[in-house]
Protein backbone atom coordinates (compact mmCIF):
# COMPACT_ATOMS: atom_id res chain seq x y z
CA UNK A 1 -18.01 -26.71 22.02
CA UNK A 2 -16.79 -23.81 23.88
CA UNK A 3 -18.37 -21.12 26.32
CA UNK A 4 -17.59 -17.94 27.85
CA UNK A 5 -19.13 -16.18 30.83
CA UNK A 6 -19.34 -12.27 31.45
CA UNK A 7 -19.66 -11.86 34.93
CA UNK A 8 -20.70 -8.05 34.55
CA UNK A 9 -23.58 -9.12 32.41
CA UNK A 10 -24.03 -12.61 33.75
CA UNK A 11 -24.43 -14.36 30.74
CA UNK A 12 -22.77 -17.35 29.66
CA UNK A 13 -22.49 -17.85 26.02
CA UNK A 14 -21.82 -21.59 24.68
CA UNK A 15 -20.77 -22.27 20.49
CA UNK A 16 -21.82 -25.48 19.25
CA UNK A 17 -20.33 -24.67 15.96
CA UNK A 18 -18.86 -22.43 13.37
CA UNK A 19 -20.00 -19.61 11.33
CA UNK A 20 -22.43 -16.54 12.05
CA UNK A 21 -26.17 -16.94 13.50
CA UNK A 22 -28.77 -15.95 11.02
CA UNK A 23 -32.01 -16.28 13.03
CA UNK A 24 -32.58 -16.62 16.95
CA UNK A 25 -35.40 -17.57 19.27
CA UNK A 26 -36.01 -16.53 22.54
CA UNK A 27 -37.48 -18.35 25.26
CA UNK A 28 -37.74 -16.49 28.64
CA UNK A 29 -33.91 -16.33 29.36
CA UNK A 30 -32.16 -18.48 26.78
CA UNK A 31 -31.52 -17.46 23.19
CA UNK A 32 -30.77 -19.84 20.75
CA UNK A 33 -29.10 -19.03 17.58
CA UNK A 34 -29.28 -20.52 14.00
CA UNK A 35 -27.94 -21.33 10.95
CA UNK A 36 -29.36 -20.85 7.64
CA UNK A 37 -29.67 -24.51 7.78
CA UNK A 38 -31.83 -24.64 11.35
CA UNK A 39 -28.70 -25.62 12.95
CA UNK A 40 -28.16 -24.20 16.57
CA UNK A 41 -24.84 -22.38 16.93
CA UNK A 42 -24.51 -20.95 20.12
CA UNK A 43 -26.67 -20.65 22.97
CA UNK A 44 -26.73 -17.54 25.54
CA UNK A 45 -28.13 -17.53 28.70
CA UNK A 46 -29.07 -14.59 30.39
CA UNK A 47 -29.14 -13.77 34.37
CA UNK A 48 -27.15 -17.50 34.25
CA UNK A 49 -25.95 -17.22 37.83
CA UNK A 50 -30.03 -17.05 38.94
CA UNK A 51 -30.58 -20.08 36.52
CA UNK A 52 -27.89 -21.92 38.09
CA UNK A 53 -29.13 -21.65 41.26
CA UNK A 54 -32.91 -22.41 40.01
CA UNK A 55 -31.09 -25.74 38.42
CA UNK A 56 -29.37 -26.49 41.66
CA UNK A 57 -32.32 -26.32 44.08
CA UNK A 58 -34.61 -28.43 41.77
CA UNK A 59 -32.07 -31.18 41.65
CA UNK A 60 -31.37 -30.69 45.64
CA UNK A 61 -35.38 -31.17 45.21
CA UNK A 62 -35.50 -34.08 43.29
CA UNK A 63 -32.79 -35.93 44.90
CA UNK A 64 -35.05 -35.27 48.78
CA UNK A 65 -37.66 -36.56 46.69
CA UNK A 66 -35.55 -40.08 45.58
CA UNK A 67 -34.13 -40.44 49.26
C-alpha cells in the first residue's frame, strides 16, 4: 500500500494494488477505483485535510463520550 498527498489539491491518493482502474464509484468525497475483477485499487479522497479534521473531532467526541 502506498499514498500520496497533493497539498494544492488536497487530496490524498492511497494504491492498494497494481494495474489501471477500470470503473470508480463515488461517494460524497471518496472515490474508489476498480478492477475488472471488483477489486479496489486505489482510493482518493478529496478536500482530505477537512475530512481529517471531521475524523479527529468525532473521535475527540467519542472518547468525551467513554470518559
Amino acid at each position: 500500500m502506498r499514498y500520496k498527498y497533493d497539498r494544492e489539491s488536497d487530496i490524498l491518493l492511497i494504491t492498494l494494488g497494481r494495474g489501471k482502474p477500470d470503473f470508480a464509484e463515488q461517494k460524497e468525497n471518496v472515490i474508489a477505483h476498480y478492477n475488472k475483477e471488483g477489486q479496489p485499487i486505489e482510493i482518493e479522497i478529496l478536500d482530505a485535510s477537512e475530512m481529517a479534521l471531521e475524523i479527529l473531532k468525532g473521535l475527540r467526541l467519542r472518547k468525551r463520550a467513554v470518559v
